[in-house]
PDB file of N, CA and C in Angstrom:
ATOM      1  N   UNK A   1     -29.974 160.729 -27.583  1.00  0.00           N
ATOM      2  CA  UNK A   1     -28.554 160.860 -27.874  1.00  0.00           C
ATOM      3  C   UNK A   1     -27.769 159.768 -27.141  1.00  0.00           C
ATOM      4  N   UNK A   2     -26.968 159.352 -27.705  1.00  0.00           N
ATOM      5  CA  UNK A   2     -26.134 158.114 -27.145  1.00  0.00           C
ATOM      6  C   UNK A   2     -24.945 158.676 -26.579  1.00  0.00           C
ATOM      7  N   UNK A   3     -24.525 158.222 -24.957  1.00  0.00           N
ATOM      8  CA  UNK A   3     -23.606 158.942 -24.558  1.00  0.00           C
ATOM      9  C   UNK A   3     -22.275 157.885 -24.241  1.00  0.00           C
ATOM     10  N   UNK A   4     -21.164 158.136 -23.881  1.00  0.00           N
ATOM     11  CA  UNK A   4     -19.926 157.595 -23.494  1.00  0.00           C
ATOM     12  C   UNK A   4     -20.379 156.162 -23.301  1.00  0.00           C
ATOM     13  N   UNK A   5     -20.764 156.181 -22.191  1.00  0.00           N
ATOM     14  CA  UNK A   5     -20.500 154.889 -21.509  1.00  0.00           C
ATOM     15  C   UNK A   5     -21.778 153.489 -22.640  1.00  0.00           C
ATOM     16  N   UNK A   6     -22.450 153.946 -22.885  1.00  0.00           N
ATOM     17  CA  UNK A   6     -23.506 153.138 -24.215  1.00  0.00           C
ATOM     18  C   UNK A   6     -22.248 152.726 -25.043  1.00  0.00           C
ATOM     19  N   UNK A   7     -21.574 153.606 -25.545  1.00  0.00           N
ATOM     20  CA  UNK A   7     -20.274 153.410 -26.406  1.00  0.00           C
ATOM     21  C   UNK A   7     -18.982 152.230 -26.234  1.00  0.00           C
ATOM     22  N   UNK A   8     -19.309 152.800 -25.591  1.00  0.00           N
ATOM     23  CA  UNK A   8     -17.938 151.381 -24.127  1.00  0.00           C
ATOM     24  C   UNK A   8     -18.334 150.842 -24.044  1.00  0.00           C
ATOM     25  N   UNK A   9     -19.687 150.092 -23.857  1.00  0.00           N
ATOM     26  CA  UNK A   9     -20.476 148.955 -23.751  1.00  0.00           C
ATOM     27  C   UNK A   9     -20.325 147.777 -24.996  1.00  0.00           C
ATOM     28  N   UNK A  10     -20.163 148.560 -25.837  1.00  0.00           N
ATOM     29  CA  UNK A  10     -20.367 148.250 -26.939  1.00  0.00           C
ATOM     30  C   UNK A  10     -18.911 148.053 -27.877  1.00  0.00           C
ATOM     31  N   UNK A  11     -18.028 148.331 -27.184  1.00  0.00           N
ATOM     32  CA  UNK A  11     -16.460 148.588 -27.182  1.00  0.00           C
ATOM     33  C   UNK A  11     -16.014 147.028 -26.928  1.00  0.00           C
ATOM     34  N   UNK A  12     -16.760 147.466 -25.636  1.00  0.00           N
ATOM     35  CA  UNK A  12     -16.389 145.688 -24.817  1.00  0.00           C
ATOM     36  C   UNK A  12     -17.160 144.555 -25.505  1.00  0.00           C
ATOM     37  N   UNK A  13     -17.653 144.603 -26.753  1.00  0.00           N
ATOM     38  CA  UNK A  13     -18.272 143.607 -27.068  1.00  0.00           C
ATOM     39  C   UNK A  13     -17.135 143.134 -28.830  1.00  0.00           C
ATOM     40  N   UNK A  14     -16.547 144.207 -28.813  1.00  0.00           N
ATOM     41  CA  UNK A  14     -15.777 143.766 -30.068  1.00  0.00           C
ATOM     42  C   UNK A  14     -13.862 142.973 -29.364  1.00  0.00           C
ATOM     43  N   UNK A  15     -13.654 142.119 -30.010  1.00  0.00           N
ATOM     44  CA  UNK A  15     -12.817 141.034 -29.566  1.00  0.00           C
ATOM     45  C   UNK A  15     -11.509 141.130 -30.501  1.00  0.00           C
ATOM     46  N   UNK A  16     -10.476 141.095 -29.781  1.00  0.00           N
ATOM     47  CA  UNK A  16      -9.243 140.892 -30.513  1.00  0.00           C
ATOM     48  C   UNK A  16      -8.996 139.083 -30.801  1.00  0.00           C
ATOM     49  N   UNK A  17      -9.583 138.703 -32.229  1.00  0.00           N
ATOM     50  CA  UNK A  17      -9.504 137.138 -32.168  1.00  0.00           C
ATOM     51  C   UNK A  17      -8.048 136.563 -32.258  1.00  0.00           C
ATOM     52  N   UNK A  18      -6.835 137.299 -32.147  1.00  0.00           N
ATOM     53  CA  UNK A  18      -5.754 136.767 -32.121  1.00  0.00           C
ATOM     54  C   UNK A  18      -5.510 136.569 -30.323  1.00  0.00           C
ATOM     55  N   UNK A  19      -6.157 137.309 -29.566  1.00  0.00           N
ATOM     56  CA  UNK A  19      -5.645 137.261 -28.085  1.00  0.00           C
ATOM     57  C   UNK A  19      -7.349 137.191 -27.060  1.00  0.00           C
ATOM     58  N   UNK A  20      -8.124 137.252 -27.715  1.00  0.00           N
ATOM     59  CA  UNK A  20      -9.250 136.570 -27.107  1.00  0.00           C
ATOM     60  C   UNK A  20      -9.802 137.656 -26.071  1.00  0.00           C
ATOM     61  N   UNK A  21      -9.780 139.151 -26.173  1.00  0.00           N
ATOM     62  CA  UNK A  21      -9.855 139.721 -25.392  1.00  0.00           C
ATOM     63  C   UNK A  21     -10.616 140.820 -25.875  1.00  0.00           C
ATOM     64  N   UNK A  22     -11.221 142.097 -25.257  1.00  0.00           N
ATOM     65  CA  UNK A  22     -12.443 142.654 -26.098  1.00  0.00           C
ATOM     66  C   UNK A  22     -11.354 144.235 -25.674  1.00  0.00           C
ATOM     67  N   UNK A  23     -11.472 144.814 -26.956  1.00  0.00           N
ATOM     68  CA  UNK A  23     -10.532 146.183 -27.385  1.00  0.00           C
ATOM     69  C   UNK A  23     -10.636 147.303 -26.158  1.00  0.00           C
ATOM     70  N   UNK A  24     -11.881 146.986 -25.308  1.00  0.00           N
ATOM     71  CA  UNK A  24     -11.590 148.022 -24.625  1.00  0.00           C
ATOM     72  C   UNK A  24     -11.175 147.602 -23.555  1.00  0.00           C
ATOM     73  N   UNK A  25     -10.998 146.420 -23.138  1.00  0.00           N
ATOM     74  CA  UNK A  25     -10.025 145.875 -21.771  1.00  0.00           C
ATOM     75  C   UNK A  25      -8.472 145.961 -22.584  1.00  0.00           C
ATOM     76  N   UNK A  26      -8.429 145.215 -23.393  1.00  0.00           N
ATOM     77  CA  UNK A  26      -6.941 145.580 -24.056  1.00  0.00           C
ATOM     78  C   UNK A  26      -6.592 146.810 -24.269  1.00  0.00           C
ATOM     79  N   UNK A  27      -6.761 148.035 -23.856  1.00  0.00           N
ATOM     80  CA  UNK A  27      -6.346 149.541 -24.223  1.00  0.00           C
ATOM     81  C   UNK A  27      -6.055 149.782 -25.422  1.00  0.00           C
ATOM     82  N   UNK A  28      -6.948 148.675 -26.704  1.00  0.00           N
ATOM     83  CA  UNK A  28      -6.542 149.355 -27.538  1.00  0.00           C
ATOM     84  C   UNK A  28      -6.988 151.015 -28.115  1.00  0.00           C
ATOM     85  N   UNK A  29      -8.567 151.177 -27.478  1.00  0.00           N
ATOM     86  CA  UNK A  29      -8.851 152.073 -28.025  1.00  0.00           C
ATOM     87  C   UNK A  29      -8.206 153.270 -27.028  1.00  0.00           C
ATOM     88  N   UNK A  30      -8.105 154.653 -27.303  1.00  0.00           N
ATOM     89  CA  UNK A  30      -7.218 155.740 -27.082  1.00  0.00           C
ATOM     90  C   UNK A  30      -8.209 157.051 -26.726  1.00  0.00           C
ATOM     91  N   UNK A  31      -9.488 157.329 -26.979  1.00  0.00           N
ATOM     92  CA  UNK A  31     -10.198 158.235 -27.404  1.00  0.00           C
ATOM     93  C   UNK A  31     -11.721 157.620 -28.007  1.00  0.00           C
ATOM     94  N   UNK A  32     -12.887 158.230 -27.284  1.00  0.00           N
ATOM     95  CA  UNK A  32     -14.097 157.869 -27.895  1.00  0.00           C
ATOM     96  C   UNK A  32     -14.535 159.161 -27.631  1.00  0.00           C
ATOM     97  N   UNK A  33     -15.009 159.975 -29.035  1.00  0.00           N
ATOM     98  CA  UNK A  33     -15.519 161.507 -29.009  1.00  0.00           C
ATOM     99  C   UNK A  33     -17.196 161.851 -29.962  1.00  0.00           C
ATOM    100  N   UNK A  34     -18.054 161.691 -28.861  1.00  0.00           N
ATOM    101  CA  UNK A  34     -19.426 161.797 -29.380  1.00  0.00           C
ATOM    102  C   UNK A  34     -19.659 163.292 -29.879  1.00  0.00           C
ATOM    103  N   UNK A  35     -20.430 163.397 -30.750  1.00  0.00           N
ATOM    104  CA  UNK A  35     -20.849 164.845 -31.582  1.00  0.00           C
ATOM    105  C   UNK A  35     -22.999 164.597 -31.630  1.00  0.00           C
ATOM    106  N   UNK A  36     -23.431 164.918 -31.205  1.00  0.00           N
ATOM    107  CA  UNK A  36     -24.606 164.657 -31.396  1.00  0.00           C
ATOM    108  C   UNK A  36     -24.549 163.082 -31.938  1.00  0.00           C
ATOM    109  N   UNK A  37     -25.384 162.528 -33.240  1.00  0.00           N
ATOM    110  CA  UNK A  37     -25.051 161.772 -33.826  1.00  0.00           C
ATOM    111  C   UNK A  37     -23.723 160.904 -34.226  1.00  0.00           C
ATOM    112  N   UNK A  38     -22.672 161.450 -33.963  1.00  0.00           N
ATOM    113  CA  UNK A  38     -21.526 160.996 -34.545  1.00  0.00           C
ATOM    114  C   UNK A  38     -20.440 160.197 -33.811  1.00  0.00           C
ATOM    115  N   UNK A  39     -19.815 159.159 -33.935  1.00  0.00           N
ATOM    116  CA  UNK A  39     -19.051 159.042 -33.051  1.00  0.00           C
ATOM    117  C   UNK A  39     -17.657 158.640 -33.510  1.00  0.00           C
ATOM    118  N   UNK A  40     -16.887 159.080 -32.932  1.00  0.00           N
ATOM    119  CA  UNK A  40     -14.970 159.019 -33.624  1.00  0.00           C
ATOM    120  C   UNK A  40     -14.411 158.148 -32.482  1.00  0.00           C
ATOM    121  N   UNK A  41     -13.710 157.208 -33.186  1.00  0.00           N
ATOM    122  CA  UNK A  41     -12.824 156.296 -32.346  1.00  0.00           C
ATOM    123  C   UNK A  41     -11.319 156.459 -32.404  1.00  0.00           C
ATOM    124  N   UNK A  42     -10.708 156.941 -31.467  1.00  0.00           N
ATOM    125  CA  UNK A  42      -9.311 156.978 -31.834  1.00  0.00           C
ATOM    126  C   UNK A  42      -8.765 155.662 -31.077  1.00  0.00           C
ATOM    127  N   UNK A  43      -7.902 154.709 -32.081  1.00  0.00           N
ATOM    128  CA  UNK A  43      -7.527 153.126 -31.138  1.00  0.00           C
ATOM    129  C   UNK A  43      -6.400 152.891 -32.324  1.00  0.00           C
ATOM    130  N   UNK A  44      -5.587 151.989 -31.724  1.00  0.00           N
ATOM    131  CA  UNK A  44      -4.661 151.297 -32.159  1.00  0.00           C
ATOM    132  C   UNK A  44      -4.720 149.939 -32.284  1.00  0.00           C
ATOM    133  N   UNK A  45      -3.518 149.022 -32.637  1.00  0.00           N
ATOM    134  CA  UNK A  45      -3.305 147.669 -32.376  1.00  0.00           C
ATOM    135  C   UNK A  45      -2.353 147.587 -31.687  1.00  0.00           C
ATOM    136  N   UNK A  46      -2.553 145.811 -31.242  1.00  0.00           N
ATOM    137  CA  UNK A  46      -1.168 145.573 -30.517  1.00  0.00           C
ATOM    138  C   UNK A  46       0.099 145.679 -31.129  1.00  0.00           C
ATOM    139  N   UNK A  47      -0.111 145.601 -32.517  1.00  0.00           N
ATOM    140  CA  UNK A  47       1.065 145.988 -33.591  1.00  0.00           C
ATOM    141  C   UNK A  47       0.872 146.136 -34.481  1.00  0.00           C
ATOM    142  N   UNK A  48       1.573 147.216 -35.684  1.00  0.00           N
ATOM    143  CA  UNK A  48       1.490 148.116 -36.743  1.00  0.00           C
ATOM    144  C   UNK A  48       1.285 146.943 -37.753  1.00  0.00           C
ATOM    145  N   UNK A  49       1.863 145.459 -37.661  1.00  0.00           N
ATOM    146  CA  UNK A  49       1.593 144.686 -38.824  1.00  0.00           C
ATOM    147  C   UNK A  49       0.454 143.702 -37.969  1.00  0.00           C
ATOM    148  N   UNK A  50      -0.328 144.207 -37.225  1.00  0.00           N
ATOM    149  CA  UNK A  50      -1.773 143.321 -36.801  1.00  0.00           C
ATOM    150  C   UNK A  50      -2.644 142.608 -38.078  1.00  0.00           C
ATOM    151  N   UNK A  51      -2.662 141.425 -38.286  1.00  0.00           N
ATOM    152  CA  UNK A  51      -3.622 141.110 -39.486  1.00  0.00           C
ATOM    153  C   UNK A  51      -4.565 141.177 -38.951  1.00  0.00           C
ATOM    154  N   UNK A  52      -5.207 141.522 -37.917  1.00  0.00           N
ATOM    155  CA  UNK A  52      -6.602 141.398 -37.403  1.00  0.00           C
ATOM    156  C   UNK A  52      -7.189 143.165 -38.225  1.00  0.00           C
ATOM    157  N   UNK A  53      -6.151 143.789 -38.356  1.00  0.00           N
ATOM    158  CA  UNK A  53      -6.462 145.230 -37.642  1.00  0.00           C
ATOM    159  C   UNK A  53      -7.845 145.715 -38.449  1.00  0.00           C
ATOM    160  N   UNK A  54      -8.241 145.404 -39.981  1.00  0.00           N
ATOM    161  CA  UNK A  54      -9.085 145.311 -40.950  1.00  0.00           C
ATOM    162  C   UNK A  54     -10.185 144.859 -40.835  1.00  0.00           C
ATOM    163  N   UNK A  55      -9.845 144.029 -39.917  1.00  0.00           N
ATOM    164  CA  UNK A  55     -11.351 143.166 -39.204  1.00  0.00           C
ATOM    165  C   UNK A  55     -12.127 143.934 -37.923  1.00  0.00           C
ATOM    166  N   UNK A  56     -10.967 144.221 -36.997  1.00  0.00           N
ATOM    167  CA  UNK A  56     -11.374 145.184 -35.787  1.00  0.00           C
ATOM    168  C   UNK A  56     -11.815 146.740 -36.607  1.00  0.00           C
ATOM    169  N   UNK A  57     -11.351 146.986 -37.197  1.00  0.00           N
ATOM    170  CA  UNK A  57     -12.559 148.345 -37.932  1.00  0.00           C
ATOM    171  C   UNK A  57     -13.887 147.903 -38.274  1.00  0.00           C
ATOM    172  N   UNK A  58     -13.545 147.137 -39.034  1.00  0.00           N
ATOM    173  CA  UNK A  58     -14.986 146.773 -39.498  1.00  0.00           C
ATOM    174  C   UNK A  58     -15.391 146.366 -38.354  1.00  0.00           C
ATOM    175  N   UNK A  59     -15.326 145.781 -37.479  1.00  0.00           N
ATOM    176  CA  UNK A  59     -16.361 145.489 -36.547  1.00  0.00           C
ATOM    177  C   UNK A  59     -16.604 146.424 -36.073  1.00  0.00           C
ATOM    178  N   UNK A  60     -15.889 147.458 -35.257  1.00  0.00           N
ATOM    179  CA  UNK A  60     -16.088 148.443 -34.604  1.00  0.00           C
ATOM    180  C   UNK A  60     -17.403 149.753 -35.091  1.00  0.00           C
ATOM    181  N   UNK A  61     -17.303 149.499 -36.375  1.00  0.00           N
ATOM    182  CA  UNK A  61     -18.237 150.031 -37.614  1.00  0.00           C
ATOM    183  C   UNK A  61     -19.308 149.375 -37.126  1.00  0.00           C
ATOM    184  N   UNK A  62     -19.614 148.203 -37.701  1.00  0.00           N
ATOM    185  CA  UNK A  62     -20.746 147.086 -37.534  1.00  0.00           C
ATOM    186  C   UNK A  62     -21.113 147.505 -35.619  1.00  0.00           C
ATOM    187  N   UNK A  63     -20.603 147.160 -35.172  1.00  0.00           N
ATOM    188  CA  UNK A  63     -21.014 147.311 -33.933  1.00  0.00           C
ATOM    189  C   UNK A  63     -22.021 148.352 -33.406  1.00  0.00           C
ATOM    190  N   UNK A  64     -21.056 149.624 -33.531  1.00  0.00           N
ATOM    191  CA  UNK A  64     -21.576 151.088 -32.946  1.00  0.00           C
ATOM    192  C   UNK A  64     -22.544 151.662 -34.300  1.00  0.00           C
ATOM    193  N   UNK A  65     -22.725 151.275 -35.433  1.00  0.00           N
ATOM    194  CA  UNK A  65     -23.416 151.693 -36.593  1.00  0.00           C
ATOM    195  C   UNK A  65     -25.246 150.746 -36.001  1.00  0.00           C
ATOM    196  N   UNK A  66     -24.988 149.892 -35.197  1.00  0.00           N
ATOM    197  CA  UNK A  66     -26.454 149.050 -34.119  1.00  0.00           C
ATOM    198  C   UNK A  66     -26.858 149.671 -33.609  1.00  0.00           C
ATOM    199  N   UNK A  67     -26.357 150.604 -32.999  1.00  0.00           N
ATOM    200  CA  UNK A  67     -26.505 151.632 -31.585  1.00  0.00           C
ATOM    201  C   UNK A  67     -27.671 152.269 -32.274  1.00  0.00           C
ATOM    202  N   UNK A  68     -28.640 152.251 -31.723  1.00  0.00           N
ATOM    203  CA  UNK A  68     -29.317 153.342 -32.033  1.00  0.00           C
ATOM    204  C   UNK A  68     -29.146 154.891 -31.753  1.00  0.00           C
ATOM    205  N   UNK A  69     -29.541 155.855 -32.404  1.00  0.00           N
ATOM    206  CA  UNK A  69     -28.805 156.735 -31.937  1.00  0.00           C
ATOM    207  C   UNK A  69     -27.784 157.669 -32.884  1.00  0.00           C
ATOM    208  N   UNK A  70     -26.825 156.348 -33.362  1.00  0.00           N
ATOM    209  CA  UNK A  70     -25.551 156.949 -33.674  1.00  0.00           C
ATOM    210  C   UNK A  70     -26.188 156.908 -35.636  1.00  0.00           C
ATOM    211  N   UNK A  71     -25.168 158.041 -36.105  1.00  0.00           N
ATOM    212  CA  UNK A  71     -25.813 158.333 -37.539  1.00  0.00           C
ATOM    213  C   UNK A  71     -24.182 157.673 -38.702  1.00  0.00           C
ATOM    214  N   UNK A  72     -23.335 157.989 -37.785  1.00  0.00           N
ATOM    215  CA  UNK A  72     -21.965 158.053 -38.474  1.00  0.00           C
ATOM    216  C   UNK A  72     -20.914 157.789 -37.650  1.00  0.00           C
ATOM    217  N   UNK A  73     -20.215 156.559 -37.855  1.00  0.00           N
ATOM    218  CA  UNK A  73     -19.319 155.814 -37.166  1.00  0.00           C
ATOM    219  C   UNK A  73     -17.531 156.330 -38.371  1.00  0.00           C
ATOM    220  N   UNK A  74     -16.855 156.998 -37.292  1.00  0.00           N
ATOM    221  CA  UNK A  74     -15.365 157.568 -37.896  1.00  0.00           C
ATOM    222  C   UNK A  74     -14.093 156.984 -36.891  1.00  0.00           C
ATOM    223  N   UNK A  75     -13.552 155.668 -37.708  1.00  0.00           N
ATOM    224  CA  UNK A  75     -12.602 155.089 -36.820  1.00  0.00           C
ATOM    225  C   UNK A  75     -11.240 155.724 -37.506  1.00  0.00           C
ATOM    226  N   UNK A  76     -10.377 155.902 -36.512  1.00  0.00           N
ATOM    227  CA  UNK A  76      -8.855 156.418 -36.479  1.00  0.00           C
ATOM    228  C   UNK A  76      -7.974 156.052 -35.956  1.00  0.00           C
ATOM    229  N   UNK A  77      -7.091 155.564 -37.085  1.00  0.00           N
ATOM    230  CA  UNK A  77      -5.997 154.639 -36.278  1.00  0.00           C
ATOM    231  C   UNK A  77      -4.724 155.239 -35.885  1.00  0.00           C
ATOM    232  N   UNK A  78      -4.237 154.832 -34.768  1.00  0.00           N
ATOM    233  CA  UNK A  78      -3.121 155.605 -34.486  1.00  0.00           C
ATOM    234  C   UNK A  78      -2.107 154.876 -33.921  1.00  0.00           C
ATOM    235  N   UNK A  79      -0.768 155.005 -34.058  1.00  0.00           N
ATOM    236  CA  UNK A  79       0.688 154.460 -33.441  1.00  0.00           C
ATOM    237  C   UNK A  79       1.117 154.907 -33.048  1.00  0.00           C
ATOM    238  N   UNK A  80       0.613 156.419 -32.151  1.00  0.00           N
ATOM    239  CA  UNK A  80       1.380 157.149 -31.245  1.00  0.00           C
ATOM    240  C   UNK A  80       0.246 157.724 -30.106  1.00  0.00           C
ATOM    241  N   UNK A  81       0.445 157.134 -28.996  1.00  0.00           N
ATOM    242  CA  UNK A  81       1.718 156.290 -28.277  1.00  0.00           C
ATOM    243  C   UNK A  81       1.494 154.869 -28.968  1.00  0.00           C
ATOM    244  N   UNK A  82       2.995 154.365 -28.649  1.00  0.00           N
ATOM    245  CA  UNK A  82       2.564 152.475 -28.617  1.00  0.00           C
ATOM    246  C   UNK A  82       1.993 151.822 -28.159  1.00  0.00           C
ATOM    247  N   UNK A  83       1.044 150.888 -28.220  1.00  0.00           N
ATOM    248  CA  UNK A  83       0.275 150.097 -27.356  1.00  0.00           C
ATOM    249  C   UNK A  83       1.641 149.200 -26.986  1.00  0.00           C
ATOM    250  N   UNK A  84       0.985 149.299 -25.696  1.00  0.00           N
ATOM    251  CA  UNK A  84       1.966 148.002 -24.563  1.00  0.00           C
ATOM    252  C   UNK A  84       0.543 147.757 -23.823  1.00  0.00           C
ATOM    253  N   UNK A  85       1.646 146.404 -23.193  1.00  0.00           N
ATOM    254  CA  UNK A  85       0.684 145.939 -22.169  1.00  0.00           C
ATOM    255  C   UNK A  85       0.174 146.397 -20.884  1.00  0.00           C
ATOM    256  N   UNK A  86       0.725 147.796 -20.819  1.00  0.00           N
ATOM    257  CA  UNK A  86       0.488 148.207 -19.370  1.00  0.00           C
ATOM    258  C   UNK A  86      -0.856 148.634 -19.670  1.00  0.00           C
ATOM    259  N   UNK A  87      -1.162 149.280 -21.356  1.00  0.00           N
ATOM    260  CA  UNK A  87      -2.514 150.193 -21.017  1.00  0.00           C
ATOM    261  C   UNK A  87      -3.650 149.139 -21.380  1.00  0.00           C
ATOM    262  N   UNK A  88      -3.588 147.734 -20.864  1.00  0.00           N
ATOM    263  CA  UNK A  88      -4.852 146.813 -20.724  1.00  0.00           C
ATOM    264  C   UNK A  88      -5.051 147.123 -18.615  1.00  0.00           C
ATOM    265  N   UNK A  89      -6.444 146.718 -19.293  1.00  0.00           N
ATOM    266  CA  UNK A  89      -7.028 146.494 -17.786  1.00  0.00           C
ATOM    267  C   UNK A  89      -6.766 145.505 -16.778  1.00  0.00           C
ATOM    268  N   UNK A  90      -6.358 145.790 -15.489  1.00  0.00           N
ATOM    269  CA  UNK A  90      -5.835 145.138 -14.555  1.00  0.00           C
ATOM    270  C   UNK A  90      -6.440 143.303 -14.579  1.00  0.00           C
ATOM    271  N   UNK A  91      -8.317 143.218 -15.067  1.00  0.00           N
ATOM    272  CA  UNK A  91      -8.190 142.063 -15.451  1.00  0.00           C
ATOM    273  C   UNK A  91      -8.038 141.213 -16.911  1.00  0.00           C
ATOM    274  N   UNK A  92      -7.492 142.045 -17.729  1.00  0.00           N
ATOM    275  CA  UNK A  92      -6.903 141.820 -18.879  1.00  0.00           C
ATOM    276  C   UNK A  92      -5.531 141.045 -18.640  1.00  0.00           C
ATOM    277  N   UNK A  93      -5.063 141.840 -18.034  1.00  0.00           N
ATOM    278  CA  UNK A  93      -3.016 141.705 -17.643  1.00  0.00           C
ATOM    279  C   UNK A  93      -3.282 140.083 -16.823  1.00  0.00           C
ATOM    280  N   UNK A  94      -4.271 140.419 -15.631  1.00  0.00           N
ATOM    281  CA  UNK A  94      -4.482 138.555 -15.413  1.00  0.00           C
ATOM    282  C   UNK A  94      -4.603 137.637 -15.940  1.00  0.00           C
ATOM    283  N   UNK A  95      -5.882 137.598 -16.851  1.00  0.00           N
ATOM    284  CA  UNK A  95      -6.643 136.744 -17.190  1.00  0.00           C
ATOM    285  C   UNK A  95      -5.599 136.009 -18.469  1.00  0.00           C
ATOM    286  N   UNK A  96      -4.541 137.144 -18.875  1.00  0.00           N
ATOM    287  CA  UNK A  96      -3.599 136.861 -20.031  1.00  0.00           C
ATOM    288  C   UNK A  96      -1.982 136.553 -19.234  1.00  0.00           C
ATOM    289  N   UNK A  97      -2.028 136.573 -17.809  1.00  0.00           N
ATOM    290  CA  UNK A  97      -0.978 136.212 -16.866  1.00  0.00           C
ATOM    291  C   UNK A  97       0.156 136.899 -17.579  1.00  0.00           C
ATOM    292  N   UNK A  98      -0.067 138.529 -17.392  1.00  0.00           N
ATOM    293  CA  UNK A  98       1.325 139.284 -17.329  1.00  0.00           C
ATOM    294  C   UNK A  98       0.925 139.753 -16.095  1.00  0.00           C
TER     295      UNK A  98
END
């Protein structure tokens, strides 16, 4: 069974190509909820008109659908709360000098 942190691993490997940074240092994602086999992503974008945002599913799909383990990949997008910059990681906010 594939647990949390396998997940996050694998989080950190998918990239926001407009800001060069991997979704789970950027806070975009909100929620990662394993079921035996299954895994649900609750994440956002940095904004509701993101052209990336189509691409970051599909990857997120592609990605965690590798995992061995996992049977069924269920991404969910959400705009509440707003992503801001506070909920990136302390070396996110650096490395992007806010």
């Amino acid at each position: 069974m594939v647990d949390k942190e396998q997940v996050i691993e694998i989080l950190k490997k998918v990239q926001d190509p407009e800001i060069n940074y991997d979704i789970w240092s950027l806070g975009l994602v909100y929620n990662v909820d394993i079921d035996n086999n299954k895994v649900k992503i609750l994440m956002t974008f940095t904004s509701p008109m993101c052209p990336y945002g189509p691409q970051l599913v599909d990857e997120v799909r592609r990605q965690l659908s590798s995992l061995e383990g996992i049977g069924e990949v269920d991404v969910e997008i959400t705009f509440s709360p707003v992503w801001s910059p506070e909920k990136m990681s302390e070396e996110a906010r650096m490395g992007l000098g806010i």
